[in-house]
PDB file of N, CA and C in Angstrom:
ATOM      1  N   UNK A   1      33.607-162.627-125.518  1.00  0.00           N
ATOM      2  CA  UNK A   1      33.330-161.316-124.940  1.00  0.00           C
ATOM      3  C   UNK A   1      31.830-161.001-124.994  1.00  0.00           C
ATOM      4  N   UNK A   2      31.312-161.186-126.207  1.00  0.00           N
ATOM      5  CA  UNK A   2      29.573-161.199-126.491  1.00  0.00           C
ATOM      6  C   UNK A   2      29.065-161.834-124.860  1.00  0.00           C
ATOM      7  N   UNK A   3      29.538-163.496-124.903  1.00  0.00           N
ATOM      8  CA  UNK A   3      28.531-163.990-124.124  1.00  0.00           C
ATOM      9  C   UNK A   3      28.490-163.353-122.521  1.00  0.00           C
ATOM     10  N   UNK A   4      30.051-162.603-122.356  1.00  0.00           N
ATOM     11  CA  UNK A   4      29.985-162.310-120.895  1.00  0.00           C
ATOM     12  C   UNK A   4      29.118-160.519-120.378  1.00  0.00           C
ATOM     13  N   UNK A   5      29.316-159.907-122.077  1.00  0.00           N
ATOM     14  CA  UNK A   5      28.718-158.763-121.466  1.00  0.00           C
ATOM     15  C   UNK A   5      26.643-158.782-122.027  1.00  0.00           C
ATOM     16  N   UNK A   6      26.605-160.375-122.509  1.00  0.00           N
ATOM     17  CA  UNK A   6      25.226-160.802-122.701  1.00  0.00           C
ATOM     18  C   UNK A   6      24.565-160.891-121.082  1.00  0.00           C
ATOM     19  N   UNK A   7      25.807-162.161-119.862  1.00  0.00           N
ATOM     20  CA  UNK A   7      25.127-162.339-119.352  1.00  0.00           C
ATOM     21  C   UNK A   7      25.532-161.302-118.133  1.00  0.00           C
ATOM     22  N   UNK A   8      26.365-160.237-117.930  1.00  0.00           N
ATOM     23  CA  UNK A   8      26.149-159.109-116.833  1.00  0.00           C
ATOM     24  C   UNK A   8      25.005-158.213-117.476  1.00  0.00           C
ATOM     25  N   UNK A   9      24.418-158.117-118.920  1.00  0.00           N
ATOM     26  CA  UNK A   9      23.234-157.591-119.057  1.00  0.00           C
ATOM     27  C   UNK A   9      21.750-158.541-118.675  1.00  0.00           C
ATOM     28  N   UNK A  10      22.057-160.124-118.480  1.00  0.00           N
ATOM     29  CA  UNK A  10      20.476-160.411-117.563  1.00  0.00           C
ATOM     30  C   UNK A  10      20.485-160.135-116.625  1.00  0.00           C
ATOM     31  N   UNK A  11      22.163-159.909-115.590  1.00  0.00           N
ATOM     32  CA  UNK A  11      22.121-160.328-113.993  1.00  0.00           C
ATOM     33  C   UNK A  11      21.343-158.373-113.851  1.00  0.00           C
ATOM     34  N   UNK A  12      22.209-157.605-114.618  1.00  0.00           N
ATOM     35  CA  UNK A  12      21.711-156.178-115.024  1.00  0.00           C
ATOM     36  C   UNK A  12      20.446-155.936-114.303  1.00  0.00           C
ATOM     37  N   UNK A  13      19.796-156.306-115.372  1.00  0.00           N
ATOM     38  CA  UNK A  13      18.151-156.090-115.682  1.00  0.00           C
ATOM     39  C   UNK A  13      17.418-156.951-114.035  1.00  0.00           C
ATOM     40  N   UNK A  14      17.612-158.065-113.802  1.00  0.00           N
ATOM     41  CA  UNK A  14      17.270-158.776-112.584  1.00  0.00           C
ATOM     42  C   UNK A  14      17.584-157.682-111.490  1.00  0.00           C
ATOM     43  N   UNK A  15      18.422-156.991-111.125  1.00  0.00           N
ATOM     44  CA  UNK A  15      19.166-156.325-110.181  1.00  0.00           C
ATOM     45  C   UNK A  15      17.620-154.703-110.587  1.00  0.00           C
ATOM     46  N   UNK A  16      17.970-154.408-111.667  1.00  0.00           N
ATOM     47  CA  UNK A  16      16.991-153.386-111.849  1.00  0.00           C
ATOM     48  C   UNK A  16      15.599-153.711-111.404  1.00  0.00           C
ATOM     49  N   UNK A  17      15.063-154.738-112.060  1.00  0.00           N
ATOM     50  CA  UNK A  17      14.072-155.121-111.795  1.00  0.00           C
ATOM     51  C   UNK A  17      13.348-155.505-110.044  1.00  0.00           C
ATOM     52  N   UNK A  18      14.561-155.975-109.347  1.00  0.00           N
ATOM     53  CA  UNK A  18      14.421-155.857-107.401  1.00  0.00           C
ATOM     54  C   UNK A  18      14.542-154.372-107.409  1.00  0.00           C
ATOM     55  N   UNK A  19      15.256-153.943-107.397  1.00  0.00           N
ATOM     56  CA  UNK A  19      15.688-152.571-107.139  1.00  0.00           C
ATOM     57  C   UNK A  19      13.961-151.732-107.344  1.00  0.00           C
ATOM     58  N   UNK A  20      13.947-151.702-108.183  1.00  0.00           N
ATOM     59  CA  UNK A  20      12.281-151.151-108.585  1.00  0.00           C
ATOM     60  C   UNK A  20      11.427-151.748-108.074  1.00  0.00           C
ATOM     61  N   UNK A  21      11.108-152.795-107.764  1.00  0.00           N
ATOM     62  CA  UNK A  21      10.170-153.458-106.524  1.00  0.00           C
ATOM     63  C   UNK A  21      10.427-152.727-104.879  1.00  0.00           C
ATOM     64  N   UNK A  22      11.128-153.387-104.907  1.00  0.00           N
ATOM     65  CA  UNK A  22      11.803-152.527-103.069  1.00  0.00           C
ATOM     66  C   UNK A  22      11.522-151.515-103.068  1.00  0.00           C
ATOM     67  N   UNK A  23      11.474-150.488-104.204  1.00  0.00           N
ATOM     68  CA  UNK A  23      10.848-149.142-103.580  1.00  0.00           C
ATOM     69  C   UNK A  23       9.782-148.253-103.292  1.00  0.00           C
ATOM     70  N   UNK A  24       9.243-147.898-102.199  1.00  0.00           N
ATOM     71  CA  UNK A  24       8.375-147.702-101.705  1.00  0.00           C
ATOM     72  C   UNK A  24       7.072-146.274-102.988  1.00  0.00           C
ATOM     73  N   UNK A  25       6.268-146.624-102.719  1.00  0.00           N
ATOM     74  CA  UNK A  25       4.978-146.192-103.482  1.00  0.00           C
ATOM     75  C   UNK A  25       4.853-144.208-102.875  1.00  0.00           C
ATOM     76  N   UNK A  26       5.047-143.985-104.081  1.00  0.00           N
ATOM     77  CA  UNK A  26       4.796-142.195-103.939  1.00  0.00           C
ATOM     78  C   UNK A  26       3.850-141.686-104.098  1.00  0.00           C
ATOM     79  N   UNK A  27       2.589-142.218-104.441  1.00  0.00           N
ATOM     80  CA  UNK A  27       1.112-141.413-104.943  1.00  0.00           C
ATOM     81  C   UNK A  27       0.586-143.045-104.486  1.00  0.00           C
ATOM     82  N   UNK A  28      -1.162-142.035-104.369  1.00  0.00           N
ATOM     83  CA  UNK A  28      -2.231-142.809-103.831  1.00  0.00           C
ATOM     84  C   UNK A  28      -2.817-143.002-105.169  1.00  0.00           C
ATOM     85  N   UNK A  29      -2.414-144.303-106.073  1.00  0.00           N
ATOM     86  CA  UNK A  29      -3.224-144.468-107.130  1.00  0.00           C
ATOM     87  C   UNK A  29      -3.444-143.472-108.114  1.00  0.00           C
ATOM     88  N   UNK A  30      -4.759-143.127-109.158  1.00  0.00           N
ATOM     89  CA  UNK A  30      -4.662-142.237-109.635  1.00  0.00           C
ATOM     90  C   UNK A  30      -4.753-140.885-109.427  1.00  0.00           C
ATOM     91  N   UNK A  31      -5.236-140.347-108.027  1.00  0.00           N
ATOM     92  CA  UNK A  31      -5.674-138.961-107.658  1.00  0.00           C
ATOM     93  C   UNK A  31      -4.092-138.418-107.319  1.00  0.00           C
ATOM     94  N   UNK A  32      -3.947-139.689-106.952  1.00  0.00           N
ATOM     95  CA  UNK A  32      -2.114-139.044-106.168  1.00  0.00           C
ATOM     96  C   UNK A  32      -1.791-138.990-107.548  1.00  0.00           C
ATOM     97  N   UNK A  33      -1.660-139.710-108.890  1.00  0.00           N
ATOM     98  CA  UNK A  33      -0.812-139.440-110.218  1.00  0.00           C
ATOM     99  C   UNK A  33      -1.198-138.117-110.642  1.00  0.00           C
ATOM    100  N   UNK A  34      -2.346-137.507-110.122  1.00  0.00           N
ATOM    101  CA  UNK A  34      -2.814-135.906-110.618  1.00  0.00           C
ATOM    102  C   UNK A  34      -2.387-134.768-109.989  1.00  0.00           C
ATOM    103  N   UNK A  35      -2.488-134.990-108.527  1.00  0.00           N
ATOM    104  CA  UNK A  35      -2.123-133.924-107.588  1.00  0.00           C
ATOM    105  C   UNK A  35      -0.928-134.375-107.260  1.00  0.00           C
ATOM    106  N   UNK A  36      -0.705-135.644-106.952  1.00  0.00           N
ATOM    107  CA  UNK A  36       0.781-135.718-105.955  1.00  0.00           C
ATOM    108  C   UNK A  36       2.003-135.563-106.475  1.00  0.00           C
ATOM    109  N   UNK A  37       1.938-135.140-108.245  1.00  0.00           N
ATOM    110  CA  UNK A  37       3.017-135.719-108.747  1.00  0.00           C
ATOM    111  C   UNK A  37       3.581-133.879-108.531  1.00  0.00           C
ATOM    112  N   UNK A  38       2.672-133.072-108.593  1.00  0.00           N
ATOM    113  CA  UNK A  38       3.148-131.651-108.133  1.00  0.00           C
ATOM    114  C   UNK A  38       3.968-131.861-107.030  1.00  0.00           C
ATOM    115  N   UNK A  39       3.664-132.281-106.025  1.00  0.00           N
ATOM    116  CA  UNK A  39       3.907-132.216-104.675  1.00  0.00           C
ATOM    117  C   UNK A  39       5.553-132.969-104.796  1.00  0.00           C
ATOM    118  N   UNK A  40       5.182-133.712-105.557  1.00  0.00           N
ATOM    119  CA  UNK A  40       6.731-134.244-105.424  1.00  0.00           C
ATOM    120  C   UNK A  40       7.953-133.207-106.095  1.00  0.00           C
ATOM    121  N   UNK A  41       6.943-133.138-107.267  1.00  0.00           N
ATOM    122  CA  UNK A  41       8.098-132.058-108.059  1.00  0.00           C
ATOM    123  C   UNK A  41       8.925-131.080-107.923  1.00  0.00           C
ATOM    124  N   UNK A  42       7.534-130.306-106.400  1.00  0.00           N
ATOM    125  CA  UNK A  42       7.745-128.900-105.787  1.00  0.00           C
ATOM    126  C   UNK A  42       8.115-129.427-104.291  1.00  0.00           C
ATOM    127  N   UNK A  43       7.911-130.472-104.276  1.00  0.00           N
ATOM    128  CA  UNK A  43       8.149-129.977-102.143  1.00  0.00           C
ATOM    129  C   UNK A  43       9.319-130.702-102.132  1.00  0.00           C
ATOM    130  N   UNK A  44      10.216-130.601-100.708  1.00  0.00           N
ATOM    131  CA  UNK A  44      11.246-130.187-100.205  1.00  0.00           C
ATOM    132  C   UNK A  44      11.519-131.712 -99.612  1.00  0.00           C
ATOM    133  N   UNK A  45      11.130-133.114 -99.996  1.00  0.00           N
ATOM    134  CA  UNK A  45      10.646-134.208 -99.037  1.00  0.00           C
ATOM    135  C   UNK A  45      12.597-135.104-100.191  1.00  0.00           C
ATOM    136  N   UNK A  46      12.738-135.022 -99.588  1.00  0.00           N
ATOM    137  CA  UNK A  46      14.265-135.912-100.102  1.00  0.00           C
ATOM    138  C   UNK A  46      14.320-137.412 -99.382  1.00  0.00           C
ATOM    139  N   UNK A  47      14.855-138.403-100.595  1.00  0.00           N
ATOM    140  CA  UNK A  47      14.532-139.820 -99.729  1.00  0.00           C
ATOM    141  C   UNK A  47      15.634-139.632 -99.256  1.00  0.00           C
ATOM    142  N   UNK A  48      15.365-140.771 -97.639  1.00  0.00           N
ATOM    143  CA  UNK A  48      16.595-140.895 -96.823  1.00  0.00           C
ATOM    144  C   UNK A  48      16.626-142.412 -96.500  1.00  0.00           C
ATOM    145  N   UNK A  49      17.792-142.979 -96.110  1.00  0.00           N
ATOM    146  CA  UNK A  49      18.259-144.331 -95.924  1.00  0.00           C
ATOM    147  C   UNK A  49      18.312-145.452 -97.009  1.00  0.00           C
ATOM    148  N   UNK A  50      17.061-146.359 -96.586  1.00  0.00           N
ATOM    149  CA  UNK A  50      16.797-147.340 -98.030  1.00  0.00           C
ATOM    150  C   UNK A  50      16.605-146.769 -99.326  1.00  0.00           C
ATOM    151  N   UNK A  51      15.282-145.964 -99.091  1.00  0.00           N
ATOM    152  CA  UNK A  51      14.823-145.011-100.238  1.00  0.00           C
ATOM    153  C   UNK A  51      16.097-145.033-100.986  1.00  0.00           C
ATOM    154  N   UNK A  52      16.773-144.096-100.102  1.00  0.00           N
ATOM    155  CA  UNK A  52      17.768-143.284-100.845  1.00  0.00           C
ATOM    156  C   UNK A  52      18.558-144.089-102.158  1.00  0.00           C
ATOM    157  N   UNK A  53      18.889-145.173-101.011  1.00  0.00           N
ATOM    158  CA  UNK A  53      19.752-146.065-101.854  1.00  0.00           C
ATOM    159  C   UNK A  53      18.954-146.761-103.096  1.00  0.00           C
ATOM    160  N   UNK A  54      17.546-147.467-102.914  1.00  0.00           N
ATOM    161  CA  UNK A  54      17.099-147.833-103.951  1.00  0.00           C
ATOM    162  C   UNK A  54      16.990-146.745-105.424  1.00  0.00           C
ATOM    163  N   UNK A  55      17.159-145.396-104.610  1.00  0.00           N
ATOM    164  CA  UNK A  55      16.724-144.524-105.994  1.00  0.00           C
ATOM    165  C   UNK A  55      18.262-144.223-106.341  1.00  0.00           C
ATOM    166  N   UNK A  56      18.920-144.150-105.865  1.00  0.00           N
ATOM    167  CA  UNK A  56      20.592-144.405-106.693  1.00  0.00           C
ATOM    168  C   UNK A  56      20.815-145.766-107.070  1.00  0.00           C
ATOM    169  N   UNK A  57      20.299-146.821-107.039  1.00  0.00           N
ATOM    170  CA  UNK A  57      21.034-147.946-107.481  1.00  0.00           C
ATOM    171  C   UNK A  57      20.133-147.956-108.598  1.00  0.00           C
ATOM    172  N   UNK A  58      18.599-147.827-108.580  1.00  0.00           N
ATOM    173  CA  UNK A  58      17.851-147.885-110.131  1.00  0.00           C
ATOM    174  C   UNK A  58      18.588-146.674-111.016  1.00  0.00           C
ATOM    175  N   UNK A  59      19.267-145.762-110.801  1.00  0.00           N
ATOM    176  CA  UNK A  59      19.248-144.921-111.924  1.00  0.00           C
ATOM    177  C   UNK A  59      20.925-145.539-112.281  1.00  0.00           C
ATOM    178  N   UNK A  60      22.086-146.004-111.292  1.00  0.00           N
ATOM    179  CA  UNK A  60      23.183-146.487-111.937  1.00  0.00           C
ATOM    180  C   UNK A  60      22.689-147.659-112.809  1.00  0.00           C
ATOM    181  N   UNK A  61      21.765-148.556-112.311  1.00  0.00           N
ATOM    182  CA  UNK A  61      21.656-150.247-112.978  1.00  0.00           C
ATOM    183  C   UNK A  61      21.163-149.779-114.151  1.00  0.00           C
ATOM    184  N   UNK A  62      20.205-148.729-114.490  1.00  0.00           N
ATOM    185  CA  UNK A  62      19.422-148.161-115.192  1.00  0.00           C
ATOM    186  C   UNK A  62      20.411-147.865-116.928  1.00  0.00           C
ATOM    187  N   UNK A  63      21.498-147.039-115.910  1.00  0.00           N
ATOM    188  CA  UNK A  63      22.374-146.594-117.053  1.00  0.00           C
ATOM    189  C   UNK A  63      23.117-147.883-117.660  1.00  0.00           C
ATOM    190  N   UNK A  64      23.672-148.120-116.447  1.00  0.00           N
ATOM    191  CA  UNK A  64      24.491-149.741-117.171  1.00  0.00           C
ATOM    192  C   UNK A  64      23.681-150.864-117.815  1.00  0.00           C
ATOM    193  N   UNK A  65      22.376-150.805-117.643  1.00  0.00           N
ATOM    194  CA  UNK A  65      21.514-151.567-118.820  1.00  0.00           C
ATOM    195  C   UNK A  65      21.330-150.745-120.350  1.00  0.00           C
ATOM    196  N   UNK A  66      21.355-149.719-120.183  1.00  0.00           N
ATOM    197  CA  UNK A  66      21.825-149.161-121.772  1.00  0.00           C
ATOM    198  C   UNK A  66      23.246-149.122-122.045  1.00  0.00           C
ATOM    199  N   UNK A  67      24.396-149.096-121.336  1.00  0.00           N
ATOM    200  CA  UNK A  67      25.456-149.071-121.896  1.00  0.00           C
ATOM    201  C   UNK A  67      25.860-150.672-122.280  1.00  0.00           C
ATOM    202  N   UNK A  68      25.236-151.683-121.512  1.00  0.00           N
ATOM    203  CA  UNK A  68      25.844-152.700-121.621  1.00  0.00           C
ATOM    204  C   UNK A  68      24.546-153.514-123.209  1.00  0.00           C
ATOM    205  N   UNK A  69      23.715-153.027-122.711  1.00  0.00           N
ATOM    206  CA  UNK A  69      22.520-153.342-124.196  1.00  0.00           C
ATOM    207  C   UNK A  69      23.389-152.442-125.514  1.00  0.00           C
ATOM    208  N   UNK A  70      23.747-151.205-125.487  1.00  0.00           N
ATOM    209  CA  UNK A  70      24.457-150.637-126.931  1.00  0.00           C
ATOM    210  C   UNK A  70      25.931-151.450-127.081  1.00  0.00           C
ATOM    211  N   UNK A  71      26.334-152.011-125.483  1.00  0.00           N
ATOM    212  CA  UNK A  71      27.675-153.135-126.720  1.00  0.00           C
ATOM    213  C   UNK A  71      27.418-153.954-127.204  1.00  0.00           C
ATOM    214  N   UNK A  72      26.392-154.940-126.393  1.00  0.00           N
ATOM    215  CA  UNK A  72      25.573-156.120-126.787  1.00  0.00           C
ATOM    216  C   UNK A  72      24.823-155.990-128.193  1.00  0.00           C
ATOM    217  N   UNK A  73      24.803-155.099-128.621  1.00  0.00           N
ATOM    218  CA  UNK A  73      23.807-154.839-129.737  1.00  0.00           C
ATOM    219  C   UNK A  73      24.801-154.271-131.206  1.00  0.00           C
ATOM    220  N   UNK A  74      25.846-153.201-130.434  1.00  0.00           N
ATOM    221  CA  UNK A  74      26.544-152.954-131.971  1.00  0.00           C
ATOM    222  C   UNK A  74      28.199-152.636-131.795  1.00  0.00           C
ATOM    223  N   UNK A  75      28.384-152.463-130.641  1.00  0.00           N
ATOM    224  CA  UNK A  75      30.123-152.527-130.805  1.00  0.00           C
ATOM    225  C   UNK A  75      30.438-154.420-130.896  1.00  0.00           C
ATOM    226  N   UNK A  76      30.291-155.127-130.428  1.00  0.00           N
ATOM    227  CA  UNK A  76      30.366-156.241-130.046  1.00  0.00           C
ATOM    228  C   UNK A  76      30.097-157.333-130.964  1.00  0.00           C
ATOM    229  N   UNK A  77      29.295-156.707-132.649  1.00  0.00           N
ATOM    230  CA  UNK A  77      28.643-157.991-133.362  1.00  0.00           C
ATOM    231  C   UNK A  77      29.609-157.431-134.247  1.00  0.00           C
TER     232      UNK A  77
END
């Protein structure tokens, strides 16, 4: 049981790790990390299509890399 929920936690992390590449860049470097991060916080701009999907699949893969890292780590030994 260890080794199988060891290795859906590399395929996990690999899947997270594309997922977070593929998605497209929200600020211009550091001026955008000062001003733009307002703009995101406050304005009305919602991702649509790919976006969308890349920012729901990083936050599910996201979760299932901590749930599947806390069995891997202490229900499981």
């Amino acid at each position: 049981m260890l080794n199988v929920v060891n290795i859906l936690l590399i395929i996990d992390a690999i899947v997270l790790i594309v997922f977070v590449v593929l998605q497209s860049s929200k600020s211009e470097g550091l001026g955008g990390a000062i001003s733009g991060g307002a703009e995101q916080l406050f304005g009305k701009q919602k991702a649509r299509g790919l976006d969308y999907v890349l920012h729901r699949g990083t936050i599910v893969t996201g979760v299932l890399l901590f749930v599947l890292a806390f069995l891997s780590g202490y229900v499981l030994q």
